[in-house]
PDB file of N, CA and C in Angstrom:
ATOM      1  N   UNK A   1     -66.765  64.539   6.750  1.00  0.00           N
ATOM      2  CA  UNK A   1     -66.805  65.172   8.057  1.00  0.00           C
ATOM      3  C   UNK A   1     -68.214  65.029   8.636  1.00  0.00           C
ATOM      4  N   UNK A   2     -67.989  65.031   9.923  1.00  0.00           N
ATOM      5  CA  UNK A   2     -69.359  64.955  10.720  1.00  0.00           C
ATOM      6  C   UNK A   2     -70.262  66.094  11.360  1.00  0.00           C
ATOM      7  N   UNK A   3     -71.450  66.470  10.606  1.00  0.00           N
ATOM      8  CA  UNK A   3     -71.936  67.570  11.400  1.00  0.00           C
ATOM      9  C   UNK A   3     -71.858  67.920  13.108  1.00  0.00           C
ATOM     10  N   UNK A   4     -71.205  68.822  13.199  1.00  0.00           N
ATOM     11  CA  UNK A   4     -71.103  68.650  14.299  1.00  0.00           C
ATOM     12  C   UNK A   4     -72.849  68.588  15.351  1.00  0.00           C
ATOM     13  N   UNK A   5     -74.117  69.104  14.744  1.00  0.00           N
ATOM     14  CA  UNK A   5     -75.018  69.283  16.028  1.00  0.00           C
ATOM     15  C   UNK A   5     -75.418  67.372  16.027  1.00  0.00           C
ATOM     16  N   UNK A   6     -74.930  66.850  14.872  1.00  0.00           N
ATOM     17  CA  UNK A   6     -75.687  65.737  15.025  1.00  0.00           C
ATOM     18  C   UNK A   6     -73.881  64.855  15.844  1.00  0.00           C
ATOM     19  N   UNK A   7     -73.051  65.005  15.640  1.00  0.00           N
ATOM     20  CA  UNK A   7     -72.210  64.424  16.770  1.00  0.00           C
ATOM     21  C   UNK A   7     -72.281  64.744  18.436  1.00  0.00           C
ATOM     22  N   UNK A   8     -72.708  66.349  18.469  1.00  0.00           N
ATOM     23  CA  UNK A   8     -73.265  66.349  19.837  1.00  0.00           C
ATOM     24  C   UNK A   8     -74.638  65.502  20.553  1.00  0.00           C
ATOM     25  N   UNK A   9     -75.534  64.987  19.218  1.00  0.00           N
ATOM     26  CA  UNK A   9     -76.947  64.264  20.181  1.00  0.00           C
ATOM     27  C   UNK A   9     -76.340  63.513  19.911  1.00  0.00           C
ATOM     28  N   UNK A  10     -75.496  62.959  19.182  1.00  0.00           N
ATOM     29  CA  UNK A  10     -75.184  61.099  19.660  1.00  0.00           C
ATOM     30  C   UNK A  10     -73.904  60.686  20.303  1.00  0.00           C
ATOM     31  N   UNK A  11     -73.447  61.303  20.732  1.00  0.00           N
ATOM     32  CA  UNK A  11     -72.297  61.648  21.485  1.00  0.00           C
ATOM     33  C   UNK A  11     -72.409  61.943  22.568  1.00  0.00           C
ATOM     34  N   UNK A  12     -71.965  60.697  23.561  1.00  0.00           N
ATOM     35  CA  UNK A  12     -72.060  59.365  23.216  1.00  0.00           C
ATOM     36  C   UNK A  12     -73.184  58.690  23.387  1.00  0.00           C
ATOM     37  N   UNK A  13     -72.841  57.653  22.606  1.00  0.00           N
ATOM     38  CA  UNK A  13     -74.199  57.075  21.375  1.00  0.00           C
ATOM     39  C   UNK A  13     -74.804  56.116  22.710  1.00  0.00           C
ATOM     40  N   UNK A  14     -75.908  55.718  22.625  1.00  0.00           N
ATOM     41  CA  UNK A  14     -77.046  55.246  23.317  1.00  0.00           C
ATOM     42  C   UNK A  14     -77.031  54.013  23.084  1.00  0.00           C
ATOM     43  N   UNK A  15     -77.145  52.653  24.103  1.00  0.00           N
ATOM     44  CA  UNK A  15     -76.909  51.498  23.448  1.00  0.00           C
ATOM     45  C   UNK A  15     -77.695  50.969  22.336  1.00  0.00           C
ATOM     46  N   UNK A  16     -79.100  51.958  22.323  1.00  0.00           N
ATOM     47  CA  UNK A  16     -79.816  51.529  20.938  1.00  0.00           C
ATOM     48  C   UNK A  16     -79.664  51.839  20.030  1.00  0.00           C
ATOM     49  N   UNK A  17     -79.301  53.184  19.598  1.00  0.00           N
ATOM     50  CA  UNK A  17     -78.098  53.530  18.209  1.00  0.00           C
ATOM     51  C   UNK A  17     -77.253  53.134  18.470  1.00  0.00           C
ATOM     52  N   UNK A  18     -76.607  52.679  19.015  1.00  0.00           N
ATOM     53  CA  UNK A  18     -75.180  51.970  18.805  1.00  0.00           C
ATOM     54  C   UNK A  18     -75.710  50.497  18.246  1.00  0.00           C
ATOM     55  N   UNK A  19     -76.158  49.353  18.937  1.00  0.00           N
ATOM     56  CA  UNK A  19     -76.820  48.281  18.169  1.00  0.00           C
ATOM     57  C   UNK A  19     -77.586  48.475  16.751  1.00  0.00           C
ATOM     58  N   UNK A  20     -78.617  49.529  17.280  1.00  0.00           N
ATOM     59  CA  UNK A  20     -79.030  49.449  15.768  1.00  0.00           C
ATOM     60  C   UNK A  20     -77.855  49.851  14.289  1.00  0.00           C
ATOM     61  N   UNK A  21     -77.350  50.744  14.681  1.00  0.00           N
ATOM     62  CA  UNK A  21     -76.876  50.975  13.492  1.00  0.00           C
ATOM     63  C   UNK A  21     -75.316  49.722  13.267  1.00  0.00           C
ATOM     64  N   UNK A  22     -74.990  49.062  14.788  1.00  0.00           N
ATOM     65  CA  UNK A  22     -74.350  48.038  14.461  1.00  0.00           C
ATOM     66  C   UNK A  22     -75.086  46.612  13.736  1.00  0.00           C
ATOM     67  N   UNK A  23     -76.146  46.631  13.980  1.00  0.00           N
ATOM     68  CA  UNK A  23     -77.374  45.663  13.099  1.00  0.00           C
ATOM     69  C   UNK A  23     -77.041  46.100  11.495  1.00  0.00           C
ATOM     70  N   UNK A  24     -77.423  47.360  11.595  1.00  0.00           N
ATOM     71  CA  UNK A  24     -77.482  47.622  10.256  1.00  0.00           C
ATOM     72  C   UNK A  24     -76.257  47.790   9.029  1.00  0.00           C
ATOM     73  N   UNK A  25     -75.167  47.081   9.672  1.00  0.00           N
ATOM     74  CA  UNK A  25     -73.928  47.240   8.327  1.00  0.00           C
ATOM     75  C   UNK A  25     -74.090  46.364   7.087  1.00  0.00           C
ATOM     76  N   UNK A  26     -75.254  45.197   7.382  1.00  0.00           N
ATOM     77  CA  UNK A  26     -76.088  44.886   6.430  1.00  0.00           C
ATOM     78  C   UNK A  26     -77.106  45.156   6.549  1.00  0.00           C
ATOM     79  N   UNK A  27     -78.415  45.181   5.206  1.00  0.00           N
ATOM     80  CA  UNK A  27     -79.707  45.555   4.980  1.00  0.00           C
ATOM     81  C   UNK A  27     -80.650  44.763   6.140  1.00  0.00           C
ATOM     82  N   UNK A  28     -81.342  45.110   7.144  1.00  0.00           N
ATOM     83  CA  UNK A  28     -82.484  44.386   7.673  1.00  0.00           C
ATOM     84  C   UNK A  28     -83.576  44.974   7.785  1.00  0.00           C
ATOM     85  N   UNK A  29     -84.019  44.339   8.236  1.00  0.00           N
ATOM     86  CA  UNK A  29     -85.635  45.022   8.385  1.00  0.00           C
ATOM     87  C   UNK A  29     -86.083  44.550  10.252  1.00  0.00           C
ATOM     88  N   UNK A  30     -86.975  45.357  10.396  1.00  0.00           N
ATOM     89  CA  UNK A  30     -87.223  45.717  12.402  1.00  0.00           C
ATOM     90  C   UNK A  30     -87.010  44.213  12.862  1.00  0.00           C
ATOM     91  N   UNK A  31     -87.820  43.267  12.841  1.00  0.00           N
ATOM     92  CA  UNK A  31     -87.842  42.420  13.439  1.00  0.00           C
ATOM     93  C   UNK A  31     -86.498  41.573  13.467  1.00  0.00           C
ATOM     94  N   UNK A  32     -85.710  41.530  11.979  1.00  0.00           N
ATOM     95  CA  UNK A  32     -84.174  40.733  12.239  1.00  0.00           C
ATOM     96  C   UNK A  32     -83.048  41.614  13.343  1.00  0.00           C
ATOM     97  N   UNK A  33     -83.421  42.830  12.872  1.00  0.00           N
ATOM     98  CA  UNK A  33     -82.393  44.135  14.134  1.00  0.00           C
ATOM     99  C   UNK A  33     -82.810  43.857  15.554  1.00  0.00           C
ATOM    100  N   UNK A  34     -84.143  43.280  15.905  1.00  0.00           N
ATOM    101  CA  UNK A  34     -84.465  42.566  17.419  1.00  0.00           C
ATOM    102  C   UNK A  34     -83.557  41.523  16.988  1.00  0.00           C
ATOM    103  N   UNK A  35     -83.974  40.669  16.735  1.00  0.00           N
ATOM    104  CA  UNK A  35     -83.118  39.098  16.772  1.00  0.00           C
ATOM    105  C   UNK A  35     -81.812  39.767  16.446  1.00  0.00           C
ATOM    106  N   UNK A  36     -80.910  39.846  15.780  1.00  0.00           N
ATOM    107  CA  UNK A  36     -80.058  40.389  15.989  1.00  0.00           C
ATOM    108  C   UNK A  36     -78.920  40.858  16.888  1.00  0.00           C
ATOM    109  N   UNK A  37     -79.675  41.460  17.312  1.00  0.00           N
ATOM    110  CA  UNK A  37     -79.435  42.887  18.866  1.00  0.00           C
ATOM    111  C   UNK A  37     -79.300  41.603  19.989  1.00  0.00           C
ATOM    112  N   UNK A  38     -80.591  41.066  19.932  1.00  0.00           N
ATOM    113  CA  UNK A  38     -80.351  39.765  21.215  1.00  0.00           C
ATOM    114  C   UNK A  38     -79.420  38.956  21.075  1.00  0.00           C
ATOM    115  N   UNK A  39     -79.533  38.355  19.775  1.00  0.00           N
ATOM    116  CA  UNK A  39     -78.318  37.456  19.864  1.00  0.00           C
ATOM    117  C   UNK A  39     -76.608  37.699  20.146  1.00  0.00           C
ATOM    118  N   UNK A  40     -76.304  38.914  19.338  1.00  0.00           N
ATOM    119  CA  UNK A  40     -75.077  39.474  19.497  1.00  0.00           C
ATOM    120  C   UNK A  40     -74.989  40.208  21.538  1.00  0.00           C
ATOM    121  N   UNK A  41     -75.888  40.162  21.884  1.00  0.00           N
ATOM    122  CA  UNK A  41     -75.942  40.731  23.125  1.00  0.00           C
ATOM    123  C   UNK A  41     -76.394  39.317  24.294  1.00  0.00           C
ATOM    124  N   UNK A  42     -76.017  38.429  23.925  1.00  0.00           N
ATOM    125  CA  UNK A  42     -76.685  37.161  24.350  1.00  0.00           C
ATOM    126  C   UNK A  42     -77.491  37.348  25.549  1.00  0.00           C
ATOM    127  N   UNK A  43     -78.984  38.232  24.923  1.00  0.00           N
ATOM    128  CA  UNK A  43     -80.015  38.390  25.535  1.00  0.00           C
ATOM    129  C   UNK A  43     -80.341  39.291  26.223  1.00  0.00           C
ATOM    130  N   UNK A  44     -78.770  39.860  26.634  1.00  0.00           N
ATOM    131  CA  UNK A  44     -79.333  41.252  27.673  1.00  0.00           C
ATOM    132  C   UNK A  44     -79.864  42.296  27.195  1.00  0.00           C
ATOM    133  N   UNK A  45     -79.709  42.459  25.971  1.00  0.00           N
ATOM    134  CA  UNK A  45     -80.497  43.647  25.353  1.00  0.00           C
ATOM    135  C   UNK A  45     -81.674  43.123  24.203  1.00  0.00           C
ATOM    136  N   UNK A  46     -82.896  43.707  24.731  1.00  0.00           N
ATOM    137  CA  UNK A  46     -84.336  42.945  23.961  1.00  0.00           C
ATOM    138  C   UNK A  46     -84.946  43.999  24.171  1.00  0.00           C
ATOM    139  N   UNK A  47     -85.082  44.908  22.289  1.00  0.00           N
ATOM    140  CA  UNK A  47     -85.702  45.715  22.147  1.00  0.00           C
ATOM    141  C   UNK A  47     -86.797  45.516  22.174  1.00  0.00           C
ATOM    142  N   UNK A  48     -87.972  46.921  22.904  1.00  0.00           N
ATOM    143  CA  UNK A  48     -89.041  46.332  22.483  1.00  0.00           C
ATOM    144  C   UNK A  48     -89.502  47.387  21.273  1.00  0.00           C
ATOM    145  N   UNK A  49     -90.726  46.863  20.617  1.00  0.00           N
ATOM    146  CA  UNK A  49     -91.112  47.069  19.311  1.00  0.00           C
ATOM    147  C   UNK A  49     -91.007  48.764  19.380  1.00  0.00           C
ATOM    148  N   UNK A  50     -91.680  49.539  20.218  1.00  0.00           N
ATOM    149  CA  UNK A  50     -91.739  50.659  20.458  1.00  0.00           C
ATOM    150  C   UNK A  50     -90.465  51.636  20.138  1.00  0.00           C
ATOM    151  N   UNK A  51     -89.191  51.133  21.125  1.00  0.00           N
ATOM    152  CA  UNK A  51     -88.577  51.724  21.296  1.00  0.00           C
ATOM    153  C   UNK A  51     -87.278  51.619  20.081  1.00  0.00           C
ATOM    154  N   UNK A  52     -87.492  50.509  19.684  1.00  0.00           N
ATOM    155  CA  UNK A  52     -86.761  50.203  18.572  1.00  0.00           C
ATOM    156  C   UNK A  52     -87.429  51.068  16.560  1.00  0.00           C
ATOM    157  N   UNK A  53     -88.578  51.074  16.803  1.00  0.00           N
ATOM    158  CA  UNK A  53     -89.250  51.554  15.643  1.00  0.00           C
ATOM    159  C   UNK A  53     -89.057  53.134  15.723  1.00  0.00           C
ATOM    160  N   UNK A  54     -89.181  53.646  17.000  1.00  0.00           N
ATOM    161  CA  UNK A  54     -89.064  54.915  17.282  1.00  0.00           C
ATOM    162  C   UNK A  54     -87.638  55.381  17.414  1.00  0.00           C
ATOM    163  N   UNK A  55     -86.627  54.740  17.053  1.00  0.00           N
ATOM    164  CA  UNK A  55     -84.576  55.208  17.042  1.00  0.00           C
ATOM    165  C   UNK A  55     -84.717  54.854  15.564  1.00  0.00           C
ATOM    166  N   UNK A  56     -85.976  53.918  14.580  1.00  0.00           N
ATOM    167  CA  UNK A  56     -85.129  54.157  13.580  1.00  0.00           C
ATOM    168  C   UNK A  56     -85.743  55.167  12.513  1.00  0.00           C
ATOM    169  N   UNK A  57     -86.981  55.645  13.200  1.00  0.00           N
ATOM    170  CA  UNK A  57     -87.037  56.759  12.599  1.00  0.00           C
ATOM    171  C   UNK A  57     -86.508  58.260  12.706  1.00  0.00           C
ATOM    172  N   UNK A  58     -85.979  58.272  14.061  1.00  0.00           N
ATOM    173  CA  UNK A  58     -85.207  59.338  14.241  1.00  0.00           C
ATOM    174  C   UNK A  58     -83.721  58.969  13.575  1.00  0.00           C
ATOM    175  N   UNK A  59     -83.515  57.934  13.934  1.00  0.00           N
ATOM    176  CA  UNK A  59     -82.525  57.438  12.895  1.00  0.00           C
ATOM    177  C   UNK A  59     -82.030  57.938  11.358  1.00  0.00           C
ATOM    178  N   UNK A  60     -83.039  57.704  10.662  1.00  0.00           N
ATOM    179  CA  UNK A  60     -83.513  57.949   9.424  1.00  0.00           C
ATOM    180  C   UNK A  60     -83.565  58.925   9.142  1.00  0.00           C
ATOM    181  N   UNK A  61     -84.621  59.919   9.785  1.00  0.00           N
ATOM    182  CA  UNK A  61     -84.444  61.417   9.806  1.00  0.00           C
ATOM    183  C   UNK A  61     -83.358  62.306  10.006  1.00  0.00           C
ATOM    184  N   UNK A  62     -82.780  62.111  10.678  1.00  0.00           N
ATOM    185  CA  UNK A  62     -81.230  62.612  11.130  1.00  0.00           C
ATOM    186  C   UNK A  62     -80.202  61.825  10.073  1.00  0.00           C
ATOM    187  N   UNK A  63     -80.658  60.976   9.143  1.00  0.00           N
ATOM    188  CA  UNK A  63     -79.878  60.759   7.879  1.00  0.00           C
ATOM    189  C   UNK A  63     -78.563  59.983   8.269  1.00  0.00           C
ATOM    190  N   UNK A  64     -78.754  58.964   9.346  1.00  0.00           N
ATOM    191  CA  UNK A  64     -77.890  57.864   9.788  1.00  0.00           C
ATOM    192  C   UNK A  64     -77.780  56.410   9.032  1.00  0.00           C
ATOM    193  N   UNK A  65     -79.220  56.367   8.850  1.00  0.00           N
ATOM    194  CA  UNK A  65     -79.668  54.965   8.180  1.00  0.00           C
ATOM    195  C   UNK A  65     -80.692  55.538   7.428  1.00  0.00           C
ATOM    196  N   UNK A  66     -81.245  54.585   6.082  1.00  0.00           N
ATOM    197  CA  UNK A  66     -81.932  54.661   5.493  1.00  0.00           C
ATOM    198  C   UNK A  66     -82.579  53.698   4.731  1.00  0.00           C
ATOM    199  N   UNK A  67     -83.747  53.686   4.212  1.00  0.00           N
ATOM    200  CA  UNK A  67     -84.387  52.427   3.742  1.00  0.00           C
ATOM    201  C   UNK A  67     -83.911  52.106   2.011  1.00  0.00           C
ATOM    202  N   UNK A  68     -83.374  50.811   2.268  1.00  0.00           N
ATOM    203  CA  UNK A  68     -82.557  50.449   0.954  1.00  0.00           C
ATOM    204  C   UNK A  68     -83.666  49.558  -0.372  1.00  0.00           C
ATOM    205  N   UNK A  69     -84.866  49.074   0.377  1.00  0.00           N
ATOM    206  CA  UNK A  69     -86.001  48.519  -0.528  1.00  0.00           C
ATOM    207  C   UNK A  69     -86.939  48.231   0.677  1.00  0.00           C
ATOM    208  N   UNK A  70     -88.336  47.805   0.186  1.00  0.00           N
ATOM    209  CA  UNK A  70     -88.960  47.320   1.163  1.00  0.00           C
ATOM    210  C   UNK A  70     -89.514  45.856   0.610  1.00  0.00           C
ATOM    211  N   UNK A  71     -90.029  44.589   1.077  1.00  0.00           N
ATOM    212  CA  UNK A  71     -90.234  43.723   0.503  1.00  0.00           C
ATOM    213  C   UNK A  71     -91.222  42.825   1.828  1.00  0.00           C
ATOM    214  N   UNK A  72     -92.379  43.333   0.873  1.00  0.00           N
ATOM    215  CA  UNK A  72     -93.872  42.312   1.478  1.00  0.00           C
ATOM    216  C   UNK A  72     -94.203  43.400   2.726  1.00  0.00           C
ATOM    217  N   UNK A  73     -94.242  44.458   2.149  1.00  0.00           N
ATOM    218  CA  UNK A  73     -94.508  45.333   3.283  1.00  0.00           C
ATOM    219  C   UNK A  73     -93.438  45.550   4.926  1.00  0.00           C
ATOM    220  N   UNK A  74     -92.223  44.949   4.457  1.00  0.00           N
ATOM    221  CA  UNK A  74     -91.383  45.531   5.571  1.00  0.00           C
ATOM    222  C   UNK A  74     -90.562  46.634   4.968  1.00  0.00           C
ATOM    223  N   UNK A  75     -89.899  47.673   5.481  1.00  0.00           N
ATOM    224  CA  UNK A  75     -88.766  48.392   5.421  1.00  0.00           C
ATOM    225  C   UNK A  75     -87.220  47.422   5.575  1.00  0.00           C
ATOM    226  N   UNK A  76     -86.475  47.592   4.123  1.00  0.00           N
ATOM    227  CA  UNK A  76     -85.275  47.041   4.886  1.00  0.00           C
ATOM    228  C   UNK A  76     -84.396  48.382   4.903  1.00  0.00           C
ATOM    229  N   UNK A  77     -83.652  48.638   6.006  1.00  0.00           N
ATOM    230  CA  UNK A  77     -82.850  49.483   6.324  1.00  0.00           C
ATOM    231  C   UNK A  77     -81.363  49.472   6.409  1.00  0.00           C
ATOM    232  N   UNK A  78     -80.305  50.358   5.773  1.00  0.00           N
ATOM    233  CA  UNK A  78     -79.237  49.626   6.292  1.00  0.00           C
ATOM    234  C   UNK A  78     -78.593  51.325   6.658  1.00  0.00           C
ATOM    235  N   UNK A  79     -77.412  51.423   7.326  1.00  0.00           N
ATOM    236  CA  UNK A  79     -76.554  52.481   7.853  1.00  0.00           C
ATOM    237  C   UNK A  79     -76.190  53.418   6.327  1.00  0.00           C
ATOM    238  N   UNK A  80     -76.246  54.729   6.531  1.00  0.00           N
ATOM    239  CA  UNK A  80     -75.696  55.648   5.533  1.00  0.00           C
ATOM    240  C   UNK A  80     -74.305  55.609   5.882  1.00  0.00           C
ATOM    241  N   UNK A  81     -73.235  56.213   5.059  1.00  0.00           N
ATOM    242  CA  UNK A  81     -71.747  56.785   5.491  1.00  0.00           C
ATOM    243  C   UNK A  81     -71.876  57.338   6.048  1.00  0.00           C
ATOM    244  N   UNK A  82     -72.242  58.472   6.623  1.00  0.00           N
ATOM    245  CA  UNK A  82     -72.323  59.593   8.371  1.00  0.00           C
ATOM    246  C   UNK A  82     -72.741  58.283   9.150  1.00  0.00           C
ATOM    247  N   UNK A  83     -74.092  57.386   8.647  1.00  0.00           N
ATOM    248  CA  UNK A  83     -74.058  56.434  10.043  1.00  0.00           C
ATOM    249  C   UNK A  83     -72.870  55.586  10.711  1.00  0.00           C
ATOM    250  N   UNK A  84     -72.035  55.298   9.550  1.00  0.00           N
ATOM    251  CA  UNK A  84     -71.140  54.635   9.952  1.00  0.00           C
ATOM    252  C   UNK A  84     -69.844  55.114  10.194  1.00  0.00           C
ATOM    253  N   UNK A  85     -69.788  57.101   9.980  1.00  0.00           N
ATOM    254  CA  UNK A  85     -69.255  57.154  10.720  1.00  0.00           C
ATOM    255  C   UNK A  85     -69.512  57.747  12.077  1.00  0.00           C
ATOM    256  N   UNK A  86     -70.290  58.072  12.690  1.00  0.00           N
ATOM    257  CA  UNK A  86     -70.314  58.199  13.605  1.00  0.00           C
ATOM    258  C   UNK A  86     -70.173  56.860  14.573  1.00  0.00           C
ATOM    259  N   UNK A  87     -70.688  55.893  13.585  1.00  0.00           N
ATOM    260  CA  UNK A  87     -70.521  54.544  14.652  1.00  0.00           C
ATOM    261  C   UNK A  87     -68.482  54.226  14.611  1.00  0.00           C
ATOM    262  N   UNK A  88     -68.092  54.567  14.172  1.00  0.00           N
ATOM    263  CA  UNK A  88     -66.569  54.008  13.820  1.00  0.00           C
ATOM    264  C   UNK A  88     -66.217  55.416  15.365  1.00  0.00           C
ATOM    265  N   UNK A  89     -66.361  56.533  15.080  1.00  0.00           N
ATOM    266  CA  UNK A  89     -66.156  57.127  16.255  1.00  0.00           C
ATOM    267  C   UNK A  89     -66.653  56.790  17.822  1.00  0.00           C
ATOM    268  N   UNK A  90     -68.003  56.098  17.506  1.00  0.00           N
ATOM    269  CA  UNK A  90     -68.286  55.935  18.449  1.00  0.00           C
ATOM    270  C   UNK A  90     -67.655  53.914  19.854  1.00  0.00           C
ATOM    271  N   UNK A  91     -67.286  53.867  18.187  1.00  0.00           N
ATOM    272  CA  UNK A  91     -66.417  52.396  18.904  1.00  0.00           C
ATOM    273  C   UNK A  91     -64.776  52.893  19.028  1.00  0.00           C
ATOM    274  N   UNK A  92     -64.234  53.669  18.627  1.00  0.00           N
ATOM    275  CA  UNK A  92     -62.939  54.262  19.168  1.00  0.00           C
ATOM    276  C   UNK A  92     -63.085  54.891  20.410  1.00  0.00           C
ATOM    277  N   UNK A  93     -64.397  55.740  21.048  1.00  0.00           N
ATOM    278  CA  UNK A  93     -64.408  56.047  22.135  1.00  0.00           C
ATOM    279  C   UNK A  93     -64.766  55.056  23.111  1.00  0.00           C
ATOM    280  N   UNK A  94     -65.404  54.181  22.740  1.00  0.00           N
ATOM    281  CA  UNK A  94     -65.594  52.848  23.781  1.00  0.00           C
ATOM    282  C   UNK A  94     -64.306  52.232  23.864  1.00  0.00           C
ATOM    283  N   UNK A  95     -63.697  51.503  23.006  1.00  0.00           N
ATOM    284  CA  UNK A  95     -61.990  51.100  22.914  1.00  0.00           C
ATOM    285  C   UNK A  95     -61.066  51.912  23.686  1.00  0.00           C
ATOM    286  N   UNK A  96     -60.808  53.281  24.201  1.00  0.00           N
ATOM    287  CA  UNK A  96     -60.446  54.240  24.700  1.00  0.00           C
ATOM    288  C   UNK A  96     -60.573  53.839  26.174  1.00  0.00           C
ATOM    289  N   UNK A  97     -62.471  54.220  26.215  1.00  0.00           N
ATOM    290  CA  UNK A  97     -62.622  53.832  27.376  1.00  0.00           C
ATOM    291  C   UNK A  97     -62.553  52.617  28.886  1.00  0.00           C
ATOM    292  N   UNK A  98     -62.248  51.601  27.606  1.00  0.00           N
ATOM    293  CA  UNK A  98     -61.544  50.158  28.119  1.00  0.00           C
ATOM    294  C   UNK A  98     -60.351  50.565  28.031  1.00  0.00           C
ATOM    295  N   UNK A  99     -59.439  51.202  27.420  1.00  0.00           N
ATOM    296  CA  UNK A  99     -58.088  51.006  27.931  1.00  0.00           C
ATOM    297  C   UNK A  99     -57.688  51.479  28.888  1.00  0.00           C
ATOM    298  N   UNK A 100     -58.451  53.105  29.217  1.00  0.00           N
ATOM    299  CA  UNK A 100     -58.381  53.718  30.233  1.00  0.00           C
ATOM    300  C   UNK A 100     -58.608  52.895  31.486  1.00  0.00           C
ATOM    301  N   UNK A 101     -59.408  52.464  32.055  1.00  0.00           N
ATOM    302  CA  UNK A 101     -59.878  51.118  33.040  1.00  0.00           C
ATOM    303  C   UNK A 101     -59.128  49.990  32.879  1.00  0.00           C
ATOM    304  N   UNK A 102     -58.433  49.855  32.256  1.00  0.00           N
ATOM    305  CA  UNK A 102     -57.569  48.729  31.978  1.00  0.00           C
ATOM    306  C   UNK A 102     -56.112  49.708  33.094  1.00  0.00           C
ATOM    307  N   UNK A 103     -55.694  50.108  32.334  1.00  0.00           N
ATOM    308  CA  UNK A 103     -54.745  50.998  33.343  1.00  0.00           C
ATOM    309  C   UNK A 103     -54.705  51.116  34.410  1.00  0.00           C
ATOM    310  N   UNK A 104     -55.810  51.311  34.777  1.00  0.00           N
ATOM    311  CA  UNK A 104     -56.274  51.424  36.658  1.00  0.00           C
ATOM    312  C   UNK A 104     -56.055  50.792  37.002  1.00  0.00           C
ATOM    313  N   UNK A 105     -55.746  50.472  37.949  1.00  0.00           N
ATOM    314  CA  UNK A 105     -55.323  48.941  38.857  1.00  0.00           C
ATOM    315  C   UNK A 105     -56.788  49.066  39.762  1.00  0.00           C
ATOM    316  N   UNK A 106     -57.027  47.840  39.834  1.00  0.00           N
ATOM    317  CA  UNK A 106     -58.354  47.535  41.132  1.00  0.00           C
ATOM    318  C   UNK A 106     -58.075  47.135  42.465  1.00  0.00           C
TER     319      UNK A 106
END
């Protein structure tokens, strides 16, 4: 089950917790979660160092993701089970929200 105060701040999730912790269903470390993020987003989304270092420590802290080894002085990080589930909730409410708009006629 999901705490609920931490489903209310990420609910709904921010496109940078949502990427990051979609980066993270394998182990990376900051700079592959940029490359990453861009590529799967073909370019429109380009974290910068700041804002990306600063979601994964709140990240971390709030016990979403966590550091799985570090190697040559990077952190590699990958998603906890609460991270992933909140991300599994948080892609059923996006899926939702396309069907809903799908329905609509334009």
């Amino acid at each position: 089950m999901v705490r609920s105060d931490l489903q209310k701040i990420y609910m709904p999730m921010t496109e940078t917790a949502f990427y990051i912790l979609l980066s993270l269903q394998e182990p990376r470390y900051g700079y592959k979660i940029m490359q990453f993020v861009e590529e799967l987003t073909s370019g429109r989304i380009q974290f910068g160092a700041g804002t990306m270092y600063g979601s994964l420590s709140k990240l971390k802290k709030d016990g979403l993701i966590e550091i799985v080894r570090e190697e040559n002085k990077r952190k590699i990080y990958q998603t906890t089970s609460l991270g992933n589930k909140l991300l599994k909730i948080e892609k059923e409410r996006i899926v939702e929200l396309y069907l809903n708009a799908e329905r609509v006629k334009d």
